[in-house]
N, C-alpha and C. Protein backbone atom coordinates (compact mmCIF):
# COMPACT_ATOMS: atom_id res chain seq x y z
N UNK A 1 -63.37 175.77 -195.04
CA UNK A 1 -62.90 176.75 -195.99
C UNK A 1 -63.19 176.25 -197.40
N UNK A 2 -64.19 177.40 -198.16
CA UNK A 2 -63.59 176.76 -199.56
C UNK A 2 -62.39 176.95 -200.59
N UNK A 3 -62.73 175.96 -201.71
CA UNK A 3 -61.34 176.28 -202.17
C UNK A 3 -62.01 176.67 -203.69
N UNK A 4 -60.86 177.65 -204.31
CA UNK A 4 -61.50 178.12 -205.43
C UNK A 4 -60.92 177.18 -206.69
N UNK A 5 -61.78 177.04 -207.69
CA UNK A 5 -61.44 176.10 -208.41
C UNK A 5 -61.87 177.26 -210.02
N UNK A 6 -61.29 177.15 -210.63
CA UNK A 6 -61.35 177.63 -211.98
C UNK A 6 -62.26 176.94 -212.92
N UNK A 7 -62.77 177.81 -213.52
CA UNK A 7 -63.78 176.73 -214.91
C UNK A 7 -63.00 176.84 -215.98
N UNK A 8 -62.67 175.65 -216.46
CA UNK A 8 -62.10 175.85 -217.74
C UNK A 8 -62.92 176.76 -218.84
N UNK A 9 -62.27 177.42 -219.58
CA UNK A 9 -62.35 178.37 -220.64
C UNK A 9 -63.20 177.38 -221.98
N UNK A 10 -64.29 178.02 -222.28
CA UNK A 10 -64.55 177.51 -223.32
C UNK A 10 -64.19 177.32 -224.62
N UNK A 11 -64.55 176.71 -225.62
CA UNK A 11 -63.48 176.53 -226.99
C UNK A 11 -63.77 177.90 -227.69
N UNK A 12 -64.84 179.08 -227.69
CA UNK A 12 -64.80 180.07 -228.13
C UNK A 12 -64.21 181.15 -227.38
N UNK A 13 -64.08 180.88 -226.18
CA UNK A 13 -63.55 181.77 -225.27
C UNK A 13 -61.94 181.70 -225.43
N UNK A 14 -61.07 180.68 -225.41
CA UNK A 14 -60.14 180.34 -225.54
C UNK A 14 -59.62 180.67 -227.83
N UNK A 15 -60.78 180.96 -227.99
CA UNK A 15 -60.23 181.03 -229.90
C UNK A 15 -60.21 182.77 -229.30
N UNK A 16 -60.80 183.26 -229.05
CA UNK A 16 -61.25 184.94 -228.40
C UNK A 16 -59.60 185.41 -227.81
N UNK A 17 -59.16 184.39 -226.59
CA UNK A 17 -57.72 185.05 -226.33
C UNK A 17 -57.15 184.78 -227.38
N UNK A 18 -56.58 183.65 -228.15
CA UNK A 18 -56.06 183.69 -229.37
C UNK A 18 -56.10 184.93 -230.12
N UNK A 19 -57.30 185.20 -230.62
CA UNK A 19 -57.34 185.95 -231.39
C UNK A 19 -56.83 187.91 -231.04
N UNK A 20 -56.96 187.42 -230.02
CA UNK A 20 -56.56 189.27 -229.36
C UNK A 20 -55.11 188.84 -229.72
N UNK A 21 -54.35 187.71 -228.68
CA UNK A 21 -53.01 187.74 -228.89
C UNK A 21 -52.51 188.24 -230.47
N UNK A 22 -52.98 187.59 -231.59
CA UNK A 22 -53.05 187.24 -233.02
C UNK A 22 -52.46 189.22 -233.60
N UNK A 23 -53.57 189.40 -232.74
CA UNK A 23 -53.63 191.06 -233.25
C UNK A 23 -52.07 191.71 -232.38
N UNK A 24 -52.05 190.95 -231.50
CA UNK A 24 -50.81 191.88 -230.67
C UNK A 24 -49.48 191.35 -231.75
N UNK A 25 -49.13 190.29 -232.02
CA UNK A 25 -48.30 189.41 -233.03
C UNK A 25 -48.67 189.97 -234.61
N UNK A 26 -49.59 190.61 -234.51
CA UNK A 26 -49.64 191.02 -236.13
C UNK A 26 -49.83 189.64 -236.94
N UNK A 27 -50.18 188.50 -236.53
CA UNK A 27 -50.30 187.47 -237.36
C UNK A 27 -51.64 187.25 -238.29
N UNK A 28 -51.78 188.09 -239.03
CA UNK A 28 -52.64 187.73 -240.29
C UNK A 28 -53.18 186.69 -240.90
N UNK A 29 -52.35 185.70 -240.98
CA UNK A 29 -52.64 184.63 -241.44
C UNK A 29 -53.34 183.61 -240.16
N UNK A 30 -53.33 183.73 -239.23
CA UNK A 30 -53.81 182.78 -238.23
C UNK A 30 -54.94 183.83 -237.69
N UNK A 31 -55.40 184.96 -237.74
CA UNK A 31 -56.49 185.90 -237.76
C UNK A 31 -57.20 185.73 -238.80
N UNK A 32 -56.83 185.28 -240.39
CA UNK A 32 -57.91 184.76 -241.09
C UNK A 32 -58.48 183.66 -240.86
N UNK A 33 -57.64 182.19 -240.20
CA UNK A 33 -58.06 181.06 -239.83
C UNK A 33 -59.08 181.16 -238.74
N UNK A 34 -59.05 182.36 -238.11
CA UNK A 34 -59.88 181.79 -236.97
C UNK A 34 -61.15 182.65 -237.53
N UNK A 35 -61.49 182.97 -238.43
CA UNK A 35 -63.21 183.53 -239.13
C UNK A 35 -63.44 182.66 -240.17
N UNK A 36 -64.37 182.43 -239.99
CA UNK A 36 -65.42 181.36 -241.13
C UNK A 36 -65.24 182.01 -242.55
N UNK A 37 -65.58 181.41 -243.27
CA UNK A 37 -65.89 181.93 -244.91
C UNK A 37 -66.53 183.06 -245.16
N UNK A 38 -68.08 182.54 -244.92
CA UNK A 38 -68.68 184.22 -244.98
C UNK A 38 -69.01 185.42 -243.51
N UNK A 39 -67.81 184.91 -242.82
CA UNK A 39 -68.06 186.28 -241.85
C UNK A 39 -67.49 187.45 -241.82
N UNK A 40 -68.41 188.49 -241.62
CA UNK A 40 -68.47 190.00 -241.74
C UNK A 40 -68.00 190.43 -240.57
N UNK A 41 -66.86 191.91 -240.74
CA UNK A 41 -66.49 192.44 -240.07
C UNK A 41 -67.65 193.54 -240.00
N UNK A 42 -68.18 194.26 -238.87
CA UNK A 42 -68.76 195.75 -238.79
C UNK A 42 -68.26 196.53 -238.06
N UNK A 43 -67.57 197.59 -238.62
CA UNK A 43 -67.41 199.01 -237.65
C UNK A 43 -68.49 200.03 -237.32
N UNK A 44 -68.35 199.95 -235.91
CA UNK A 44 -70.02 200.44 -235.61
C UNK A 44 -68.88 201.77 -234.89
N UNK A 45 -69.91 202.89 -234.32
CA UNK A 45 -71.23 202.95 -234.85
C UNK A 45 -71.07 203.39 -236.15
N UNK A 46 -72.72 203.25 -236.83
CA UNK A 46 -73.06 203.29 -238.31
C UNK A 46 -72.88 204.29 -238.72
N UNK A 47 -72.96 205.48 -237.90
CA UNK A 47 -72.71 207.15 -238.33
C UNK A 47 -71.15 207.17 -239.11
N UNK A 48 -70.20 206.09 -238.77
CA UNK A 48 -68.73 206.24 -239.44
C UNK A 48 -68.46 206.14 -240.75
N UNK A 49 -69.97 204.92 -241.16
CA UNK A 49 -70.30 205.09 -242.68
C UNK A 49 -69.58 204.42 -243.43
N UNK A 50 -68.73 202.85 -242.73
CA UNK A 50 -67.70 201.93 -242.91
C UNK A 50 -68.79 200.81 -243.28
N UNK A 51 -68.22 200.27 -244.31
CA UNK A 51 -69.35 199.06 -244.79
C UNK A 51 -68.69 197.67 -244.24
N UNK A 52 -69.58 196.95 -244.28
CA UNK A 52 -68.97 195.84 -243.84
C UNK A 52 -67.67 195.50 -244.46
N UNK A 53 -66.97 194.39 -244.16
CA UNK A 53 -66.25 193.79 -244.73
C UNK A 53 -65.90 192.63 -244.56
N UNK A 54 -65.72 191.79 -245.83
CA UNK A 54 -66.17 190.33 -245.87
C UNK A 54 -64.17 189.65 -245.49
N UNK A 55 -63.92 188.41 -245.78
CA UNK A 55 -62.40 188.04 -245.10
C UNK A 55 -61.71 188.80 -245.97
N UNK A 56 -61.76 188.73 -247.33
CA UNK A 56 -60.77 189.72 -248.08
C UNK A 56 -60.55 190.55 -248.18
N UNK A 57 -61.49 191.41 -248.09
CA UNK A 57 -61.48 193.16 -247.29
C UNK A 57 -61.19 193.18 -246.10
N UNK A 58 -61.11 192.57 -245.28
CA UNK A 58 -60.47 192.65 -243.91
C UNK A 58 -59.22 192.64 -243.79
N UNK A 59 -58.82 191.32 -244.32
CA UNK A 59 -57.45 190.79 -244.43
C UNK A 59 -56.67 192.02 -245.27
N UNK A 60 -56.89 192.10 -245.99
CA UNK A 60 -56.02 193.18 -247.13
C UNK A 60 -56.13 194.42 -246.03
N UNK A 61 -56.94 195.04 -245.36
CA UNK A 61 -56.74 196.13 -244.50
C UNK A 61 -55.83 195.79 -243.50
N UNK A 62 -55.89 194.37 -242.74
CA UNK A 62 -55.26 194.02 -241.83
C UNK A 62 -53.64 194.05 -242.38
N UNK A 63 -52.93 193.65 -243.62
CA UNK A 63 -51.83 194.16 -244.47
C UNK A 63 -51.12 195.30 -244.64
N UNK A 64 -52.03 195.82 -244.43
CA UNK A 64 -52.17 197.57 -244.43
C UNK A 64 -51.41 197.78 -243.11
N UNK A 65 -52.39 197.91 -242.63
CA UNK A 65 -51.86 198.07 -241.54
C UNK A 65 -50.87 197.82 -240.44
N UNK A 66 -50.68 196.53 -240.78
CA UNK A 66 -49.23 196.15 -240.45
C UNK A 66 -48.26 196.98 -240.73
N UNK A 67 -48.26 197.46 -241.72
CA UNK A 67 -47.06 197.84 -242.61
C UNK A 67 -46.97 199.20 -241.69
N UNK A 68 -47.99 199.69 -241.46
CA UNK A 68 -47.95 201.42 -240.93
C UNK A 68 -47.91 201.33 -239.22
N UNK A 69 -48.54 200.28 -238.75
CA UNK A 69 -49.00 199.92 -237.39
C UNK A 69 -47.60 199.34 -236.85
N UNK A 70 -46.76 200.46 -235.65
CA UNK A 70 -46.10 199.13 -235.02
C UNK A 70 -45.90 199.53 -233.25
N UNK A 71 -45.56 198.49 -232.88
CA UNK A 71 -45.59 198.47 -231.93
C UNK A 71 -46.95 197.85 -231.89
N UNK A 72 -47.84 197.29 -232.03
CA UNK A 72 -49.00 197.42 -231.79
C UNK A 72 -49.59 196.56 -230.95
N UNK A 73 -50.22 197.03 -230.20
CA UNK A 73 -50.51 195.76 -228.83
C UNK A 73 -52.38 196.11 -228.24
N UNK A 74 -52.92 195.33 -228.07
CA UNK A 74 -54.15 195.24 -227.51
C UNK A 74 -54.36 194.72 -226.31
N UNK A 75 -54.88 195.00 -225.52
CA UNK A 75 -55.23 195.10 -223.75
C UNK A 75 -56.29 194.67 -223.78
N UNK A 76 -57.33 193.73 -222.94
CA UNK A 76 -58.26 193.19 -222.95
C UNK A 76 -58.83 193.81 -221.18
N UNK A 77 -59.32 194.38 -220.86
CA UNK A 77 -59.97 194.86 -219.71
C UNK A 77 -61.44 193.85 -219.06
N UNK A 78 -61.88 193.24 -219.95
CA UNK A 78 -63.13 192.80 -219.72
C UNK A 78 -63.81 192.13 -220.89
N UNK A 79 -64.14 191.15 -219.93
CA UNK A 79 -64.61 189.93 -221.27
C UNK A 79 -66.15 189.25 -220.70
N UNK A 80 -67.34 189.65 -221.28
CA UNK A 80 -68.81 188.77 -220.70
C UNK A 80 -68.97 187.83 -222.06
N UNK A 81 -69.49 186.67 -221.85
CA UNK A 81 -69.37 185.65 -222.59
C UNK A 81 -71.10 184.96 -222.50
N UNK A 82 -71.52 185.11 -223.26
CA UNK A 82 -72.80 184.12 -223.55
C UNK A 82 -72.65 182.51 -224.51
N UNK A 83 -72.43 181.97 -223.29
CA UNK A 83 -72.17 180.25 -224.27
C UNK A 83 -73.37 180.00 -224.96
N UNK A 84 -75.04 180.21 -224.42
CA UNK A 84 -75.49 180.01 -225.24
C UNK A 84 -75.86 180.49 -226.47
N UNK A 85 -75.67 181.75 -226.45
CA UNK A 85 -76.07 182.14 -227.86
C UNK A 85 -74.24 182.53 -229.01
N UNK A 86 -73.13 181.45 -228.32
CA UNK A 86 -72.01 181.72 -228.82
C UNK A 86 -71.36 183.23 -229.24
N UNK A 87 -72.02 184.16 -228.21
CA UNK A 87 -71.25 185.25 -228.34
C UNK A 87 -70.25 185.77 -227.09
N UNK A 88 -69.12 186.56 -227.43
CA UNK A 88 -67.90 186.97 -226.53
C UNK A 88 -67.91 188.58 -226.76
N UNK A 89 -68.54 189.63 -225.70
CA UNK A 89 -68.25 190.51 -225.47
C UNK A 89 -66.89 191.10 -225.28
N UNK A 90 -65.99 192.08 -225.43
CA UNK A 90 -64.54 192.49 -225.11
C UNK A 90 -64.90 193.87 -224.86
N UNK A 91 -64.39 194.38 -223.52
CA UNK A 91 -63.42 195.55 -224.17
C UNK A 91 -62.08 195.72 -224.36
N UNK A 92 -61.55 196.45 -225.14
CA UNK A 92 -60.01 196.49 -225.12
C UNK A 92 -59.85 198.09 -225.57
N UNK A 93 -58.74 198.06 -225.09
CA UNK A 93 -57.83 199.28 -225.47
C UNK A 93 -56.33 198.81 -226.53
N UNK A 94 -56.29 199.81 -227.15
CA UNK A 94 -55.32 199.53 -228.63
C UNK A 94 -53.94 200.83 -228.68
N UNK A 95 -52.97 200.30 -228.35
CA UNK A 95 -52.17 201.38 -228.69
C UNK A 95 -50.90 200.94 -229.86
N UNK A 96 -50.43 201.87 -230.55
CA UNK A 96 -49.13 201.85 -231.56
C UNK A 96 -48.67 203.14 -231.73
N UNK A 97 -47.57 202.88 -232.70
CA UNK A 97 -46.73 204.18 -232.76
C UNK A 97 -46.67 203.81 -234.47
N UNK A 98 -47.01 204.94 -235.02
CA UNK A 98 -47.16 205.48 -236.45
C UNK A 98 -46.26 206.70 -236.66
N UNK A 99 -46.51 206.87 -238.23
CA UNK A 99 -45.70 208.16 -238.57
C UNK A 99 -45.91 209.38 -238.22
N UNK A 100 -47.39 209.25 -237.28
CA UNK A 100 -47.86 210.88 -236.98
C UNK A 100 -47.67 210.56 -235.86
N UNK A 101 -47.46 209.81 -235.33
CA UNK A 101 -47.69 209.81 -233.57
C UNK A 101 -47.91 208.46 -232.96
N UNK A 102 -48.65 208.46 -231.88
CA UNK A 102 -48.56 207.42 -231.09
C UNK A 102 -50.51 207.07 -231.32
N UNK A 103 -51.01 206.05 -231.64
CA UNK A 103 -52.48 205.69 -231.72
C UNK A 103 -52.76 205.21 -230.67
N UNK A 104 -54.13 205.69 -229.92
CA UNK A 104 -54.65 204.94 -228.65
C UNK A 104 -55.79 204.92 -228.88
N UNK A 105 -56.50 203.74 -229.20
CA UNK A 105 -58.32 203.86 -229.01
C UNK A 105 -58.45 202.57 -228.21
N UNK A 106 -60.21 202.71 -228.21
CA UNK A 106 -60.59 202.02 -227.40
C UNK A 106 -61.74 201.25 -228.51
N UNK A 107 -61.80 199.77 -227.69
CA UNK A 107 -62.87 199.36 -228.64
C UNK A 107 -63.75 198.07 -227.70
N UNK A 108 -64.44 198.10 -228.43
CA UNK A 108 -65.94 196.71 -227.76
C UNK A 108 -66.10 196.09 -229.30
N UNK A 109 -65.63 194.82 -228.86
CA UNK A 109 -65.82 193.68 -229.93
C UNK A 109 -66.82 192.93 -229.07
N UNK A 110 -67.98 192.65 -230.65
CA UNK A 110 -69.24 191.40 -230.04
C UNK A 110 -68.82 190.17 -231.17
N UNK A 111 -68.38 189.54 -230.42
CA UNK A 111 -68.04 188.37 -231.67
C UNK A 111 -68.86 187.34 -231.54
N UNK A 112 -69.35 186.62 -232.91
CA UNK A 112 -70.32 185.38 -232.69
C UNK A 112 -69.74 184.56 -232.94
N UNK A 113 -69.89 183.17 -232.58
CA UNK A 113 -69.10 182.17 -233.11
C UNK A 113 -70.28 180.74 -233.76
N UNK A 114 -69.44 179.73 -234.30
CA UNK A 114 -70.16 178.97 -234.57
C UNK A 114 -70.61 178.04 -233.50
N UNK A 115 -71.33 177.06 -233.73
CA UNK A 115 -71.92 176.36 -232.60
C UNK A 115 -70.57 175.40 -231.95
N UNK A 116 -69.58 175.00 -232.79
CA UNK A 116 -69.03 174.43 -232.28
C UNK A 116 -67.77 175.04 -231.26
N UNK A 117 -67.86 176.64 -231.22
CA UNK A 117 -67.07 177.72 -230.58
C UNK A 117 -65.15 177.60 -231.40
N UNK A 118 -65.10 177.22 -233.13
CA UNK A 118 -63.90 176.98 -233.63
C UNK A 118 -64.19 178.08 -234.58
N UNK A 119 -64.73 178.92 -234.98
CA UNK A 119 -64.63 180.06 -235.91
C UNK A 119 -65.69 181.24 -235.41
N UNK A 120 -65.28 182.51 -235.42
CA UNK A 120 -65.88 183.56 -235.42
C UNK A 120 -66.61 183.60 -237.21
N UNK A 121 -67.72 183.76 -236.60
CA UNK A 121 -68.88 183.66 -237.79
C UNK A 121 -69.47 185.49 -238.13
N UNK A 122 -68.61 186.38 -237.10
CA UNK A 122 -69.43 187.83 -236.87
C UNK A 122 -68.73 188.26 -236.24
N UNK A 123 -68.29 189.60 -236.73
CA UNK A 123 -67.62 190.53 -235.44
C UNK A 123 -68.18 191.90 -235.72
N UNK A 124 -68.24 192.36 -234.88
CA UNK A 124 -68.81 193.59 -234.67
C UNK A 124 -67.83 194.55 -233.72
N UNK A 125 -67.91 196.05 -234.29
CA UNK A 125 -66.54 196.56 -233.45
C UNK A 125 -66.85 197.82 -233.38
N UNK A 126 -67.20 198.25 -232.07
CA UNK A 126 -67.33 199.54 -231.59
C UNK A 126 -65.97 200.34 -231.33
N UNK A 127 -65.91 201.29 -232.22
CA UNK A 127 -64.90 202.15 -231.97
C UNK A 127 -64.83 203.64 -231.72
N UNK A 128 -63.69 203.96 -231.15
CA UNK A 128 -63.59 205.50 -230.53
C UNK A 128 -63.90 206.20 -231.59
N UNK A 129 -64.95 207.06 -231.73
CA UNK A 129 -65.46 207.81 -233.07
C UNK A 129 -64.75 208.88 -233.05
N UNK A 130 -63.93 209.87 -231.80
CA UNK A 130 -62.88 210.73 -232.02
C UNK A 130 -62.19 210.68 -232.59
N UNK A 131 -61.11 209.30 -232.13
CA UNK A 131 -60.77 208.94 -233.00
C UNK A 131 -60.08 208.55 -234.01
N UNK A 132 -61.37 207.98 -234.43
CA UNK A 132 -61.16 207.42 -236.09
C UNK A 132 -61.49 208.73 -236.94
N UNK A 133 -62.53 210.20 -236.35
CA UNK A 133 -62.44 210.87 -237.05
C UNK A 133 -61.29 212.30 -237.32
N UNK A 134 -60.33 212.07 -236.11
CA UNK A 134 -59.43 213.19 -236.20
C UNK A 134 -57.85 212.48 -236.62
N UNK A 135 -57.68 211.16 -235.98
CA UNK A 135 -56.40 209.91 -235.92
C UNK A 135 -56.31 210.09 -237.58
N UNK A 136 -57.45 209.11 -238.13
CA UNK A 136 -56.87 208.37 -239.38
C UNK A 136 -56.92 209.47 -240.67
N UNK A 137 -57.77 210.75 -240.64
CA UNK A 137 -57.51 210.93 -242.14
C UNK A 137 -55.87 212.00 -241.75
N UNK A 138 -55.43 212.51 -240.53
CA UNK A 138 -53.66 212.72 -240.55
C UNK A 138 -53.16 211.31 -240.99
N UNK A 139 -53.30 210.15 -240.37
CA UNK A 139 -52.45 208.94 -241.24
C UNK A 139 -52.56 208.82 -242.44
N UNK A 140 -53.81 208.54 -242.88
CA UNK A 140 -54.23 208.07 -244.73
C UNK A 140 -53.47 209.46 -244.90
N UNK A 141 -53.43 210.92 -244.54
CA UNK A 141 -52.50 211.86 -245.25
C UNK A 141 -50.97 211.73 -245.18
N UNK A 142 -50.45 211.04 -244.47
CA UNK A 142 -49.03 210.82 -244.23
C UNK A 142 -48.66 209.56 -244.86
N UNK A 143 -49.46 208.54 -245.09
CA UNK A 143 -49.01 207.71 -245.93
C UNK A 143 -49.12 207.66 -247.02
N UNK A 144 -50.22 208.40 -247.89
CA UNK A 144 -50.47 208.50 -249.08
C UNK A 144 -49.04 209.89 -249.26
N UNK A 145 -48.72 210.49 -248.69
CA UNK A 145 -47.65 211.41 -248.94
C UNK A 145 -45.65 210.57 -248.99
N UNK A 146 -45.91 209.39 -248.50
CA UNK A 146 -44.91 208.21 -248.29
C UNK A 146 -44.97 207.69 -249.25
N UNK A 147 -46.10 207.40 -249.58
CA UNK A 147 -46.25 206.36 -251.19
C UNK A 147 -45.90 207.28 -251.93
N UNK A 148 -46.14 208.49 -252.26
CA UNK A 148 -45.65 209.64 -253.41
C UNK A 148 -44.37 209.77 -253.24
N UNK A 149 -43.93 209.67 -252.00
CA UNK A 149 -42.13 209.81 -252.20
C UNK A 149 -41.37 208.72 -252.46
N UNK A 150 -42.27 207.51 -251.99
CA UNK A 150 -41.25 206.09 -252.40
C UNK A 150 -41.40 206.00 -253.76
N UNK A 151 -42.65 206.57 -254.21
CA UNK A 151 -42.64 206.31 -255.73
C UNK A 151 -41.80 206.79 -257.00
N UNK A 152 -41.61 208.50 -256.22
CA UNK A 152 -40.49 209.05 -257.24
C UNK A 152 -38.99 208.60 -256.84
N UNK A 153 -38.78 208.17 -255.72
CA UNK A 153 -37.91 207.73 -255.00
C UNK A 153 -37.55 206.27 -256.33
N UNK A 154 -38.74 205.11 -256.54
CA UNK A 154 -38.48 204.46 -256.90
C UNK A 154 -38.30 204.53 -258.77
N UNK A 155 -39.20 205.25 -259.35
CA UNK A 155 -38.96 205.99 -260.44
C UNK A 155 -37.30 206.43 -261.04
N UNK A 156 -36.77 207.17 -259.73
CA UNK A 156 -35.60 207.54 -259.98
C UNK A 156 -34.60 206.68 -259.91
N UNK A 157 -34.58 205.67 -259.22
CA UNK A 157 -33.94 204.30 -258.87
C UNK A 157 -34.11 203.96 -260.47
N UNK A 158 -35.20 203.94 -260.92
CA UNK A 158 -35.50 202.64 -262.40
C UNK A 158 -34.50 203.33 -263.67
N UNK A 159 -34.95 204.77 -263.24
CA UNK A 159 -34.05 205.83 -264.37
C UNK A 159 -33.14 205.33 -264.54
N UNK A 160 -32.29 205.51 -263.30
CA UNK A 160 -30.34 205.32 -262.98
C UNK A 160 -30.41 203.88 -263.19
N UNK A 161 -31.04 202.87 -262.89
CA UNK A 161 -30.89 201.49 -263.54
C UNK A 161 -30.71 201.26 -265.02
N UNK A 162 -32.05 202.04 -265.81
CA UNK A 162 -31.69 202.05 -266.84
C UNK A 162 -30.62 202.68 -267.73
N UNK A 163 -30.58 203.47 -267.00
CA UNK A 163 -29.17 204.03 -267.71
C UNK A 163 -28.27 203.95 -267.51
N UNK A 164 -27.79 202.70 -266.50
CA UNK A 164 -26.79 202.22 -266.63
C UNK A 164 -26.56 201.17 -267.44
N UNK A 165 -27.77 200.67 -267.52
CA UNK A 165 -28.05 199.20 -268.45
C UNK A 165 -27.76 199.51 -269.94
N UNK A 166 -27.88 200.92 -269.93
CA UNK A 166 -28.00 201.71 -271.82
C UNK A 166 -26.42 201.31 -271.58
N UNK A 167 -25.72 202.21 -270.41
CA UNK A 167 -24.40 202.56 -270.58
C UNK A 167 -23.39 201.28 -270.82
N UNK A 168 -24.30 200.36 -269.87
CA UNK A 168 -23.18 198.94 -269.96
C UNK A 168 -23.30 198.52 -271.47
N UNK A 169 -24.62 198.43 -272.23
CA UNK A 169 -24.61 197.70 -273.39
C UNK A 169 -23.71 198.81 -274.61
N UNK A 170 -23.76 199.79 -273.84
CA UNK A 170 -22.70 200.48 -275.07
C UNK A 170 -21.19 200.10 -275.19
N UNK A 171 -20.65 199.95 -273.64
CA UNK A 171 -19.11 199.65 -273.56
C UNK A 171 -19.05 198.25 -274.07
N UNK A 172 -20.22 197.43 -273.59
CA UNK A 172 -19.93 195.98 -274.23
C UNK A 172 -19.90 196.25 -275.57
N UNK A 173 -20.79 196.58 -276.29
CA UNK A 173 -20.93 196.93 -277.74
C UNK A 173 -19.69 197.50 -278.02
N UNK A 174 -19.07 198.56 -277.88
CA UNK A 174 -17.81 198.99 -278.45
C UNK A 174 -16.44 197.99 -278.29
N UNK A 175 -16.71 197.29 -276.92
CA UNK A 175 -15.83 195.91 -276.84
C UNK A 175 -15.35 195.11 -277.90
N UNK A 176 -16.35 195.00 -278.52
CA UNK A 176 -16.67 193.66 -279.20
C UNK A 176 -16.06 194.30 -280.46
């Protein structure tokens, strides 16, 4: 009989589960650690008309999104791995619950890594073009309609601050 024996996970394969977990944890800061300096995010396909984006444009979206994104969890279905040319195929599926509803897409990440398999040097990200084209501009409309209400919301807060601040320096003033 044989016996089955496991291959250990390679050091890019093993940064790859990290990094899905990373996204289920919302951890930002350990999702920037694991991409190199100059590596580019791409949302394919190209017809979506999304430009790359370098760690600081990523990261700052990844912020974003937190804030609006919860629940948010990623599923990994399938993973092909080329050690030699340091790339990690994925698919995954993505779900959360937002202010319009519940988000479900699907996506294929090609990530490259460096030779030593400790930083993603490239990611590339096929996404549900439905969508991203019917999903996100109801969100970008529901949050940009959130920011307009927290704003007069907060406006009106500053008013009544200040005018209480007028009102206190008057009673002190007549105090005295």
């Amino acid at each position: 009989m044989l016996s089955a024996t496991s291959t250990p996970k390679s050091k890019q394969r093993q940064l790859a589960d990290r990094f899905v977990q990373a996204f289920n944890n919302m951890d930002v800061d350990y999702i920037s650690s694991t991409r190199a300096p100059d590596c580019l995010r791409h949302i394919l396909p190209t017809t979506l008309g999304h430009a790359p984006m370098d760690n600081r444009t990523f990261i700052s979206s990844l912020h974003h999104l937190k804030a609006i994104f919860h629940n948010f969890s990623l599923t990994c279905h399938d993973v092909i791995e080329d050690a030699g040319s340091h790339r990690i195929w994925m698919y995954l599926t993505a779900r959360a619950d937002t202010v319009v509803g519940e988000y479900v897409n699907e996506y294929v990440w090609f990530l490259t890594f460096d030779e030593a398999g400790e930083k993603i040097v490239e990611s590339k990200e096929f996404v549900d073009t439905i969508m991203n084209r019917d999903f996100f501009p109801k969100l970008a409309k529901a949050m940009r309609e959130q920011q307009q209400q927290q704003q007069q919301t907060d406006g009106t807060n500053n008013k009544a601050k200040a005018g209480g601040q007028r009102e206190g320096m008057e009673v002190n003033g007549s105090a005295r």
